[in-house]
PDB file of N, CA and C in Angstrom:
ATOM      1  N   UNK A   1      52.755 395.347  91.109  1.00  0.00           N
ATOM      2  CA  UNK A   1      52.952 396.388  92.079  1.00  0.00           C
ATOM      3  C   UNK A   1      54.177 397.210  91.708  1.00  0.00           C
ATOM      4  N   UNK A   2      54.337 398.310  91.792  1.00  0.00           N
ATOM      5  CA  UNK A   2      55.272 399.312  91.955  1.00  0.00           C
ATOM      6  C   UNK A   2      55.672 399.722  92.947  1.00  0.00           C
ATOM      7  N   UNK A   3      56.733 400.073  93.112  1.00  0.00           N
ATOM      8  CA  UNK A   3      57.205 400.958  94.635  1.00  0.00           C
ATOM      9  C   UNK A   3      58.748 401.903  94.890  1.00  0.00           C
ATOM     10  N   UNK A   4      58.538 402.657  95.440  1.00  0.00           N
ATOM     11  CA  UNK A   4      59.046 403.946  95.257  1.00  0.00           C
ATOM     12  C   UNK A   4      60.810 403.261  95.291  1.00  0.00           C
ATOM     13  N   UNK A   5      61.326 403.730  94.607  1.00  0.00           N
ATOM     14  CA  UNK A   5      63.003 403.497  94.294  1.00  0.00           C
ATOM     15  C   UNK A   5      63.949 404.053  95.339  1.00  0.00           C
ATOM     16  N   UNK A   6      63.456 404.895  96.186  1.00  0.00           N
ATOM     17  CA  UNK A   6      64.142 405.414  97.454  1.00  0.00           C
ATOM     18  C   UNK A   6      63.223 404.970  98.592  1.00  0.00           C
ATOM     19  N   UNK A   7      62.561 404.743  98.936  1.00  0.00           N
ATOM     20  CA  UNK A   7      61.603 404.263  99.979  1.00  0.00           C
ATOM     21  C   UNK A   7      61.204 403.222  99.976  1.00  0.00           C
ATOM     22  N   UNK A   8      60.738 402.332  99.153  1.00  0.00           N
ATOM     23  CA  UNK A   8      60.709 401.339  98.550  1.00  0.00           C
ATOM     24  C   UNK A   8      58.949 401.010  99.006  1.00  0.00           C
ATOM     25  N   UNK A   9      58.278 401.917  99.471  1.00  0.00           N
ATOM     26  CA  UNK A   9      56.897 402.422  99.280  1.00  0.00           C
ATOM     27  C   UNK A   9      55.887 402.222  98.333  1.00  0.00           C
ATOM     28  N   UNK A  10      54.910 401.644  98.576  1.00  0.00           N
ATOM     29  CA  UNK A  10      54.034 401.121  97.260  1.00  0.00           C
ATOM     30  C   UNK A  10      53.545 402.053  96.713  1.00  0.00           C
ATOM     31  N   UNK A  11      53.563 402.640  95.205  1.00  0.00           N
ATOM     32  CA  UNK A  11      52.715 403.691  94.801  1.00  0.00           C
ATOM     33  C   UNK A  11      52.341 403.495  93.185  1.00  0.00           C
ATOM     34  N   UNK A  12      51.755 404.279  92.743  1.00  0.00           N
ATOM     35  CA  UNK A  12      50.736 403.599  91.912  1.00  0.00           C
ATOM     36  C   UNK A  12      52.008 403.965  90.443  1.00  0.00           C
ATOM     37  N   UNK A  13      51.480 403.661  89.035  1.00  0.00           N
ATOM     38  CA  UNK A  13      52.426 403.334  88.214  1.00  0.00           C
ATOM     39  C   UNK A  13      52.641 405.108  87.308  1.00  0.00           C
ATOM     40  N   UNK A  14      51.525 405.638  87.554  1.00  0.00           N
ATOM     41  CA  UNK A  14      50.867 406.620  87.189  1.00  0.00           C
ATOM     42  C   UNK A  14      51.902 408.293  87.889  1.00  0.00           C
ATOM     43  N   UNK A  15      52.537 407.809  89.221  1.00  0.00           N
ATOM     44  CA  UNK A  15      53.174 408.803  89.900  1.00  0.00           C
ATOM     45  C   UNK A  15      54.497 409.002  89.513  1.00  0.00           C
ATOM     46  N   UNK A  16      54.883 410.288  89.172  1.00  0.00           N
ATOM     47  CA  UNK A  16      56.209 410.769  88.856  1.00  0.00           C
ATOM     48  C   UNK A  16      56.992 411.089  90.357  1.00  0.00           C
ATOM     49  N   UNK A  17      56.707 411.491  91.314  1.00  0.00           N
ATOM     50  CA  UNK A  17      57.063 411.816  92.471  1.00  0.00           C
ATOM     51  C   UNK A  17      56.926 410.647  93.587  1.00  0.00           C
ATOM     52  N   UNK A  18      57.390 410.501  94.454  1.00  0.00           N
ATOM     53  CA  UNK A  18      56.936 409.262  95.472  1.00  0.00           C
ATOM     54  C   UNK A  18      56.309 410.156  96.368  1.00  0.00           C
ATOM     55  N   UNK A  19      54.848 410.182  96.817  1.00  0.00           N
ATOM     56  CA  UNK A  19      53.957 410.816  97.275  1.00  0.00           C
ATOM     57  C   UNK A  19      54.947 411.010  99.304  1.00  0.00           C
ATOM     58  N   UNK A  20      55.743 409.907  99.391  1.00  0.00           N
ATOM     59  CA  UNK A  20      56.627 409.672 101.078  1.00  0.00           C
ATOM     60  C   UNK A  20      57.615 410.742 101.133  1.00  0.00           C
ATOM     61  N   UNK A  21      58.582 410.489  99.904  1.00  0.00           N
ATOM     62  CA  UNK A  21      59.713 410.890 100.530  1.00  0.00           C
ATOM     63  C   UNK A  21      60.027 412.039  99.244  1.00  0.00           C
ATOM     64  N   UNK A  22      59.371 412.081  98.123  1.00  0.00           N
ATOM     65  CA  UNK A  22      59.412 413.136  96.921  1.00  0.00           C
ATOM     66  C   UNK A  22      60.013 412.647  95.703  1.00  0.00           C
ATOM     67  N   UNK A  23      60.778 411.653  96.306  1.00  0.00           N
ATOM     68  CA  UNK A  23      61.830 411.556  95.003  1.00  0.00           C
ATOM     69  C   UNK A  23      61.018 411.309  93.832  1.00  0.00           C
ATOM     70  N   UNK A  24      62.129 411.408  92.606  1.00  0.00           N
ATOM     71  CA  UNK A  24      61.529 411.259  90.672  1.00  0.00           C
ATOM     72  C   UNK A  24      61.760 409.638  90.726  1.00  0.00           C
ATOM     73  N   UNK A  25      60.416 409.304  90.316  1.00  0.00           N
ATOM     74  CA  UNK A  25      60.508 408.020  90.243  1.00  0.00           C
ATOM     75  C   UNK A  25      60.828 407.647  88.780  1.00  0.00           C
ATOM     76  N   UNK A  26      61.029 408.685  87.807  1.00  0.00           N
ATOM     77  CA  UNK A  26      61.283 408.612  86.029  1.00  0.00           C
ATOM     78  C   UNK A  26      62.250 407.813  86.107  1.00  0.00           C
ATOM     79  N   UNK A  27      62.424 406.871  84.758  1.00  0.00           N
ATOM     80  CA  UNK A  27      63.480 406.082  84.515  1.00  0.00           C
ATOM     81  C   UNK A  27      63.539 404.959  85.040  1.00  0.00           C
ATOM     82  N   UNK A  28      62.950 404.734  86.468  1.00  0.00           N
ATOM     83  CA  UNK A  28      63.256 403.231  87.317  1.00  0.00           C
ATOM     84  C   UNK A  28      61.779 402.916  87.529  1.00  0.00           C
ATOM     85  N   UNK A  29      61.546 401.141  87.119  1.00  0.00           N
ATOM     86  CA  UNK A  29      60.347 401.028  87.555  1.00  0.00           C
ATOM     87  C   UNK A  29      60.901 399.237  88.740  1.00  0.00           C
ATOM     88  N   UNK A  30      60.312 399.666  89.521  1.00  0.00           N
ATOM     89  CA  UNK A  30      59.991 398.818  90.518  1.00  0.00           C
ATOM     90  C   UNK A  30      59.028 397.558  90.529  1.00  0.00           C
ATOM     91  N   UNK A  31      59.344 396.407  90.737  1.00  0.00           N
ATOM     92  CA  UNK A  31      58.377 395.176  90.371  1.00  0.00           C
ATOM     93  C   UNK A  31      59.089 393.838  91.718  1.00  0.00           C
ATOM     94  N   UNK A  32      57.277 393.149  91.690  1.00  0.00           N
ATOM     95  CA  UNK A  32      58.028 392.273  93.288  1.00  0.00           C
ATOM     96  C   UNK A  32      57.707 390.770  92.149  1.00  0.00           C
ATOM     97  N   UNK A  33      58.193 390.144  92.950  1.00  0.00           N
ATOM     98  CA  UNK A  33      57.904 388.640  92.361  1.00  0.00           C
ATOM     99  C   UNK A  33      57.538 387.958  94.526  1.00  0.00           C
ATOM    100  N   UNK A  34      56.566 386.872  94.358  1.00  0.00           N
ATOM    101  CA  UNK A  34      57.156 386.284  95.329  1.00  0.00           C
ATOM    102  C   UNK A  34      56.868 384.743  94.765  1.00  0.00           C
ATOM    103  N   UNK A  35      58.205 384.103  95.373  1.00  0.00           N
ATOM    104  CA  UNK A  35      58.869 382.586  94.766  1.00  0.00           C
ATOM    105  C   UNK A  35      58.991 381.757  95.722  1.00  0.00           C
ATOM    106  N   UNK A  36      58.840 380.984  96.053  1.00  0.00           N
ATOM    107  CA  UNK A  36      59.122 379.437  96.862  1.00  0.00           C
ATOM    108  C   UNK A  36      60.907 379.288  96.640  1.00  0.00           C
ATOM    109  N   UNK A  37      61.303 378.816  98.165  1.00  0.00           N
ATOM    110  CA  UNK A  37      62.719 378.642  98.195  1.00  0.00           C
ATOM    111  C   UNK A  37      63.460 378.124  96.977  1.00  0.00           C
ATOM    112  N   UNK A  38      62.861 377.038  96.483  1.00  0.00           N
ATOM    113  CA  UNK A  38      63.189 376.368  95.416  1.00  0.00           C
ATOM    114  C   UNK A  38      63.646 376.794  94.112  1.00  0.00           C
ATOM    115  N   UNK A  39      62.342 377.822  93.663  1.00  0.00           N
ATOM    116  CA  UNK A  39      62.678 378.114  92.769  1.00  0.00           C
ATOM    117  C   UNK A  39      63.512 380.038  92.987  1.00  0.00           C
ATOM    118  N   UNK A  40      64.028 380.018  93.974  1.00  0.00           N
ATOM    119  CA  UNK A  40      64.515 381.520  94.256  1.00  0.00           C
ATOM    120  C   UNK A  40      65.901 381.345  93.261  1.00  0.00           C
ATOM    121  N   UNK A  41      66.934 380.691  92.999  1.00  0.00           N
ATOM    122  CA  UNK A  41      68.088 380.985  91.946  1.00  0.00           C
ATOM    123  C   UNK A  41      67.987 381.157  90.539  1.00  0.00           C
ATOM    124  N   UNK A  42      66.692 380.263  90.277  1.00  0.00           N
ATOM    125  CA  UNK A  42      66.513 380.045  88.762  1.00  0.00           C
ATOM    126  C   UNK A  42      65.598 381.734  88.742  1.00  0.00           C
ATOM    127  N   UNK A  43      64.882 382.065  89.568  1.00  0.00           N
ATOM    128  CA  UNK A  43      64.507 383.089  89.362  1.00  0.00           C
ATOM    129  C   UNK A  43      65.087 384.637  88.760  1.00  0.00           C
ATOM    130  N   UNK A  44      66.003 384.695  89.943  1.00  0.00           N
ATOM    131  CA  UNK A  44      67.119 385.248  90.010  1.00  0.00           C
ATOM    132  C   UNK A  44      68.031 385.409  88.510  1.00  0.00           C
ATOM    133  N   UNK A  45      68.796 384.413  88.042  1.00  0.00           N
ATOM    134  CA  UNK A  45      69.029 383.601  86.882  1.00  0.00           C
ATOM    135  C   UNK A  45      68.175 384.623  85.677  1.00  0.00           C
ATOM    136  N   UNK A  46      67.016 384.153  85.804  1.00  0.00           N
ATOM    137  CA  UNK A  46      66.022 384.520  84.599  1.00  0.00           C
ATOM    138  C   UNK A  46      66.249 386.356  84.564  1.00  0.00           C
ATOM    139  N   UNK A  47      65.847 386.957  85.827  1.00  0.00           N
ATOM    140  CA  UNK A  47      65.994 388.026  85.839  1.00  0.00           C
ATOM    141  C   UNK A  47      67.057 389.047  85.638  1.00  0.00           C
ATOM    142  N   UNK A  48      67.856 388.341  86.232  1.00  0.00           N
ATOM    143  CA  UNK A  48      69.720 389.086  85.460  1.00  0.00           C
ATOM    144  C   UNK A  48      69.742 388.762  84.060  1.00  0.00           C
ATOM    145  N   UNK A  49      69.054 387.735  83.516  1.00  0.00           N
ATOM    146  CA  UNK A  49      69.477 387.413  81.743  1.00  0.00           C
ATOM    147  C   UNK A  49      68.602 388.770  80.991  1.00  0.00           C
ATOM    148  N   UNK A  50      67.777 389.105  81.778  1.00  0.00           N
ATOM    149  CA  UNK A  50      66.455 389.766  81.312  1.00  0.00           C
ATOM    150  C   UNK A  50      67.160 391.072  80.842  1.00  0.00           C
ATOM    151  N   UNK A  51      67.626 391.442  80.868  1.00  0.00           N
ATOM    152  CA  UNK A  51      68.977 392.724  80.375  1.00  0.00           C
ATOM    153  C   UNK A  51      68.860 394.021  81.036  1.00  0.00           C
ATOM    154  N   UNK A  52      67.723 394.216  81.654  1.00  0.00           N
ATOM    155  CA  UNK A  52      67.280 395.750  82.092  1.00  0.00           C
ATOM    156  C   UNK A  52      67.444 396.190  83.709  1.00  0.00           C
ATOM    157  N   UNK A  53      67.978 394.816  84.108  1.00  0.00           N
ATOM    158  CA  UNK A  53      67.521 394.915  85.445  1.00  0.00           C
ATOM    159  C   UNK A  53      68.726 395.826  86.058  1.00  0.00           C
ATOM    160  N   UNK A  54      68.581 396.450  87.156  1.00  0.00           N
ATOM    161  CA  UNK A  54      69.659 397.048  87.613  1.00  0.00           C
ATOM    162  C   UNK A  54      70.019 396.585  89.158  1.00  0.00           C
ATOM    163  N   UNK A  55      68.636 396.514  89.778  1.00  0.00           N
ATOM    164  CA  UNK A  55      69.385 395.998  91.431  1.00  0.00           C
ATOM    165  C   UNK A  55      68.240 394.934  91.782  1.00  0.00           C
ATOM    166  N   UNK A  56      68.740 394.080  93.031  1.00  0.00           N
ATOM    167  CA  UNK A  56      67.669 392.991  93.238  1.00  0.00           C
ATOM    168  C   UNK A  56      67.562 392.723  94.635  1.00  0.00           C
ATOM    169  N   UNK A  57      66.465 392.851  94.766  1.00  0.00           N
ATOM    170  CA  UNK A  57      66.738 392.583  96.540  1.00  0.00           C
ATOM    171  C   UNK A  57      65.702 391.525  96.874  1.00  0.00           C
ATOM    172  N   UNK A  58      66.357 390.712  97.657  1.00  0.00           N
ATOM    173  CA  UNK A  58      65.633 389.513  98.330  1.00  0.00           C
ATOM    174  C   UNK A  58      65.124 389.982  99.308  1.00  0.00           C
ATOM    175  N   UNK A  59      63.752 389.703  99.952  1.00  0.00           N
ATOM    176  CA  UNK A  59      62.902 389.928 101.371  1.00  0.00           C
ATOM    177  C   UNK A  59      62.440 388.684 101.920  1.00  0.00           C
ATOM    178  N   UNK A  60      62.347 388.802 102.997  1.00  0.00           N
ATOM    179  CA  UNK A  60      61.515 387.216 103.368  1.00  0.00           C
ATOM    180  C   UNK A  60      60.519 387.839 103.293  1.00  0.00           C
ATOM    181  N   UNK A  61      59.775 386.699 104.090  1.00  0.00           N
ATOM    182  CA  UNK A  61      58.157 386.565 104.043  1.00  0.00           C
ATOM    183  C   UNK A  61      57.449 387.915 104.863  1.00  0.00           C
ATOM    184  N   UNK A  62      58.367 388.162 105.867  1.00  0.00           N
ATOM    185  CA  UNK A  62      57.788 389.474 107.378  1.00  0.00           C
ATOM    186  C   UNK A  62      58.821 390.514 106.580  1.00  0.00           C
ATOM    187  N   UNK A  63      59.154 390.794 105.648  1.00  0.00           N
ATOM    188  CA  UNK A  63      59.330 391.915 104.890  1.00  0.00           C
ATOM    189  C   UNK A  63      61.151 392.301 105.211  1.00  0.00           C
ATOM    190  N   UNK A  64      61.443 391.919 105.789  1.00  0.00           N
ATOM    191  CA  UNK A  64      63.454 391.905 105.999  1.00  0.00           C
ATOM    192  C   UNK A  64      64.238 391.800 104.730  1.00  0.00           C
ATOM    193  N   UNK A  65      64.969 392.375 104.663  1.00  0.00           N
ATOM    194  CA  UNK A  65      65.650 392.163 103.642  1.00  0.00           C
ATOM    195  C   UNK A  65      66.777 391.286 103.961  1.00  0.00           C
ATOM    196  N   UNK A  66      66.956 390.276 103.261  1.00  0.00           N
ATOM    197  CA  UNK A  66      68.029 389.373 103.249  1.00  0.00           C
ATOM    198  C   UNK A  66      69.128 389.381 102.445  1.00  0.00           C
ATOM    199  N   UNK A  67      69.146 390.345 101.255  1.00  0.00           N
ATOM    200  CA  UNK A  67      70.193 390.316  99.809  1.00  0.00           C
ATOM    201  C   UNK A  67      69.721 391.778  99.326  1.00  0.00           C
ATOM    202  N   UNK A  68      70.682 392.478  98.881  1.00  0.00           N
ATOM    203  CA  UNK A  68      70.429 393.467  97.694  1.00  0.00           C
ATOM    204  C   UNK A  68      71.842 393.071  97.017  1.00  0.00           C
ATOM    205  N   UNK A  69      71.125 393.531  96.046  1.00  0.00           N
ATOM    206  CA  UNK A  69      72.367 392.821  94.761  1.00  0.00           C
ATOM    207  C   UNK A  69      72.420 393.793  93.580  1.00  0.00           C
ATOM    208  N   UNK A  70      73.482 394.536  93.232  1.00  0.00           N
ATOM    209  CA  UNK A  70      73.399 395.602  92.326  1.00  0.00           C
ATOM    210  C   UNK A  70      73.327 394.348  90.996  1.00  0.00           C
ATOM    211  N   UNK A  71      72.470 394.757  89.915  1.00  0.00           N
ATOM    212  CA  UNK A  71      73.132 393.944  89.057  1.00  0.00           C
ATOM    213  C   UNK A  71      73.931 395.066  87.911  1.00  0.00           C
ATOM    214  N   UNK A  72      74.743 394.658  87.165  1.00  0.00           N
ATOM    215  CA  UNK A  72      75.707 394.854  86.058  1.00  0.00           C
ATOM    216  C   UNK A  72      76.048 394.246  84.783  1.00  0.00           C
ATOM    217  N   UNK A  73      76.040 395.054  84.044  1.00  0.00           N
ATOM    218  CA  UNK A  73      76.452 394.660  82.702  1.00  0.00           C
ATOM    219  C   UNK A  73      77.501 393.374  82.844  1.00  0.00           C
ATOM    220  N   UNK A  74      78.305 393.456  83.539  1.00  0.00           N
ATOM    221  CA  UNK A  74      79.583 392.602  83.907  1.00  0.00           C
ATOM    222  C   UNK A  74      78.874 391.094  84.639  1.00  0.00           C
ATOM    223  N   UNK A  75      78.161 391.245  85.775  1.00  0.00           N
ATOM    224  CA  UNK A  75      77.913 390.167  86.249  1.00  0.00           C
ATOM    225  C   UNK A  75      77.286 388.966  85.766  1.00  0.00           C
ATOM    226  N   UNK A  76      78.627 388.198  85.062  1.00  0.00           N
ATOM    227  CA  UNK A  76      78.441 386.919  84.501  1.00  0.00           C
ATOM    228  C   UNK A  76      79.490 386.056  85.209  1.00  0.00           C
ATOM    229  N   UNK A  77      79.091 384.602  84.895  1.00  0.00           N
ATOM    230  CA  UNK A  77      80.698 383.972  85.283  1.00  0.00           C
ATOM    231  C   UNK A  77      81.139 384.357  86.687  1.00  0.00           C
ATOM    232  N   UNK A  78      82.371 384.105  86.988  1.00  0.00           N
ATOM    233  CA  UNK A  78      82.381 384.316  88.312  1.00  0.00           C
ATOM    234  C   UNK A  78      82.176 385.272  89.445  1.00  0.00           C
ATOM    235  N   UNK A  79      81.819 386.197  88.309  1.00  0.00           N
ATOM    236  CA  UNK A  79      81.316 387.610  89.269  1.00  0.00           C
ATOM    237  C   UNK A  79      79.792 387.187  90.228  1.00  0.00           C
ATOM    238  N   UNK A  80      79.415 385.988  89.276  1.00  0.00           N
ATOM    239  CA  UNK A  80      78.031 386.128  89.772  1.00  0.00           C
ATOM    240  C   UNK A  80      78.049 384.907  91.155  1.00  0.00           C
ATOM    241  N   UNK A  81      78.887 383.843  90.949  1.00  0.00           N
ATOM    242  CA  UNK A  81      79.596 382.892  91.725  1.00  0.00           C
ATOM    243  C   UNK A  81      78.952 382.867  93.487  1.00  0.00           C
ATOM    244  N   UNK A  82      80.018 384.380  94.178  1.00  0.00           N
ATOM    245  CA  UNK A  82      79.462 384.820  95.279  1.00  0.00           C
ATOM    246  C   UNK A  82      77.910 384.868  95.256  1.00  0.00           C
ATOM    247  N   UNK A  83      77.225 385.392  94.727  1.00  0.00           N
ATOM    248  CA  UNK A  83      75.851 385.982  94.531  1.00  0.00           C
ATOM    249  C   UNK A  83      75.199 384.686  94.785  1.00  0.00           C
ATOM    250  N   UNK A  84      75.033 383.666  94.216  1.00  0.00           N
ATOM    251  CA  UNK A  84      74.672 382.606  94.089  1.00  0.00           C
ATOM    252  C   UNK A  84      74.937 382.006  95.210  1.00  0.00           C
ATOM    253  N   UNK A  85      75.706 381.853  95.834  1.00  0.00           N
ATOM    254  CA  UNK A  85      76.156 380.919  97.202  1.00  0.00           C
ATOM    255  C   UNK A  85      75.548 381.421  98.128  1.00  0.00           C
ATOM    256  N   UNK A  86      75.420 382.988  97.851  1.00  0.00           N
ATOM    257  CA  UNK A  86      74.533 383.476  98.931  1.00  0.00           C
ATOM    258  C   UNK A  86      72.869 383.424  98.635  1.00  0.00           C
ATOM    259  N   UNK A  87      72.602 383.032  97.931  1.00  0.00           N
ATOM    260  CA  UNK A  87      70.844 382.854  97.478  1.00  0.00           C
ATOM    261  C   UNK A  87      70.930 381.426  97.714  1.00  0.00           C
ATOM    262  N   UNK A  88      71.842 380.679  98.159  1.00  0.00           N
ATOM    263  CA  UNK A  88      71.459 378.935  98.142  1.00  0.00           C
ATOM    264  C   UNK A  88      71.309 378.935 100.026  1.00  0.00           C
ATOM    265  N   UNK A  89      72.493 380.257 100.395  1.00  0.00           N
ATOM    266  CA  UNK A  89      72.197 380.069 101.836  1.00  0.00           C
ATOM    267  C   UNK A  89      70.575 380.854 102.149  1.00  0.00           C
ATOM    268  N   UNK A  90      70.159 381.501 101.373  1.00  0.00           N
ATOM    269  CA  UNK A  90      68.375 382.105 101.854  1.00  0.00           C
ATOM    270  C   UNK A  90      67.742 381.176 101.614  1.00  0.00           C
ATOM    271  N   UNK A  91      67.668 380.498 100.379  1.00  0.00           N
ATOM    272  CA  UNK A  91      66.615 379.356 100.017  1.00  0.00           C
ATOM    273  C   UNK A  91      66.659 378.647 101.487  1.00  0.00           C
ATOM    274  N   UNK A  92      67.723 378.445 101.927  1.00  0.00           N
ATOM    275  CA  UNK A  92      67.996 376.844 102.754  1.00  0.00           C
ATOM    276  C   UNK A  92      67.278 377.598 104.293  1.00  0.00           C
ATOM    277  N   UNK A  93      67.220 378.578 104.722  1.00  0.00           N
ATOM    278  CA  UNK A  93      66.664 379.446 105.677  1.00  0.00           C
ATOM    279  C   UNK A  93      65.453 379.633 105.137  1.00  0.00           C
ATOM    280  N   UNK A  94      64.763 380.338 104.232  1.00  0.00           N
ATOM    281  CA  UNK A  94      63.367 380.662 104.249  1.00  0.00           C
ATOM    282  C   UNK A  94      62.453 379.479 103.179  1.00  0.00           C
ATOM    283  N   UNK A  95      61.295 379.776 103.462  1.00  0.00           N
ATOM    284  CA  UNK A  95      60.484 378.691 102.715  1.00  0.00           C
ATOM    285  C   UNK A  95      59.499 379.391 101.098  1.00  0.00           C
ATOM    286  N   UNK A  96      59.549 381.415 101.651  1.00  0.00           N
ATOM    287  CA  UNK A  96      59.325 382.019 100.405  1.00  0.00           C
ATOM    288  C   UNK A  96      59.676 383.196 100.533  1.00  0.00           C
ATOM    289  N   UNK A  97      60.301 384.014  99.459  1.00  0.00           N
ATOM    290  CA  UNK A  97      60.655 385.176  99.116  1.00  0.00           C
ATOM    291  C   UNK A  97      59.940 386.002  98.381  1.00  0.00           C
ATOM    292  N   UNK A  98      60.586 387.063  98.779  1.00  0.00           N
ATOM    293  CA  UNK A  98      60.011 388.562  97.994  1.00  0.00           C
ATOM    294  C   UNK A  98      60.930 389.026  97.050  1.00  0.00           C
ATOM    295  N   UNK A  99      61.290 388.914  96.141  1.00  0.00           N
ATOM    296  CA  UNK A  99      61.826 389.392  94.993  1.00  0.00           C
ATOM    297  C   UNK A  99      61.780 391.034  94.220  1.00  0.00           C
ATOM    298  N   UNK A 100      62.294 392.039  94.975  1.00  0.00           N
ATOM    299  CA  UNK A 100      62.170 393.275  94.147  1.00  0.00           C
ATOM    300  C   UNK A 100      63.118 393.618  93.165  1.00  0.00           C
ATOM    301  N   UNK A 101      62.618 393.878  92.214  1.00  0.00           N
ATOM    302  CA  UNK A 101      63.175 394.013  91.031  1.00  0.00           C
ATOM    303  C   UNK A 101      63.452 395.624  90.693  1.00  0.00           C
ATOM    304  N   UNK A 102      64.858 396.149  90.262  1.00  0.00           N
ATOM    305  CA  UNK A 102      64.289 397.382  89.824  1.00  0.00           C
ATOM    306  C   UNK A 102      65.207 397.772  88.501  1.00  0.00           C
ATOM    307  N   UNK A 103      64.329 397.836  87.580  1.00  0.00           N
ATOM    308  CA  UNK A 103      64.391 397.866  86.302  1.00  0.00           C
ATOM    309  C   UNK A 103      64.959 399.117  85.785  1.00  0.00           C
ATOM    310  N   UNK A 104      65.821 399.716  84.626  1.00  0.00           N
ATOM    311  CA  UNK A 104      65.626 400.900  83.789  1.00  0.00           C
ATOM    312  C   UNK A 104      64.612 400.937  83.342  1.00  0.00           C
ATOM    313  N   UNK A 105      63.909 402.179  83.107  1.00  0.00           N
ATOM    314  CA  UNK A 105      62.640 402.763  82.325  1.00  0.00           C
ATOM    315  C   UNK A 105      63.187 403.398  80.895  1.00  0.00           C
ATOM    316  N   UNK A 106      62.007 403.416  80.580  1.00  0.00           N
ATOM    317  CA  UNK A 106      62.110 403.676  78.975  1.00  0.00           C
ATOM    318  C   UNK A 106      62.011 405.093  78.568  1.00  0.00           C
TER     319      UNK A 106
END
């Protein structure tokens, strides 16, 4: 799935414009994961190593957002520390997450 980078609106992969709110969707592509509490850090983890990623936002299950998380070139080591303490307190509250991912484009 894809979805709009300012609206956060599902739209197809094919659209330069977000059909809602207009914006250029060029450059950023949008992607969900959904994960079981368990495995929500290692997820997380995998996806910051992944090099492209730029922001991350946790949702529960009824669509709330629980975390957005810019990621950064920098966030290693203890930068990431906080980040983590706070994804051990969602796991321990929800039973599955929504994982949006939003990537640089090529």
């Amino acid at each position: 799935m894809v979805y709009c980078v300012n609206c956060g609106r599902e739209i197809t992969e094919e659209m330069i414009y977000c059909p809602y709110c207009g914006v250029a969707q060029k450059g950023v592509k949008r992607s969900e994961y959904e994960v079981s509490s368990d495995d929500l850090i290692k997820k997380i983890k995998e996806l910051i190593h992944k090099g492209n990623v730029t922001r991350i936002i946790v949702k529960s299950e009824k669509g709330e957002t629980l975390l957005e998380m810019p990621v950064t070139v920098g966030l290693i080591g203890a930068l990431l520390a906080p980040w983590v303490a706070a994804l051990g307190v969602i796991a321990a509250m929800v039973t599955k997450c929504k994982i949006i991912v939003e990537e640089r484009g090529e």
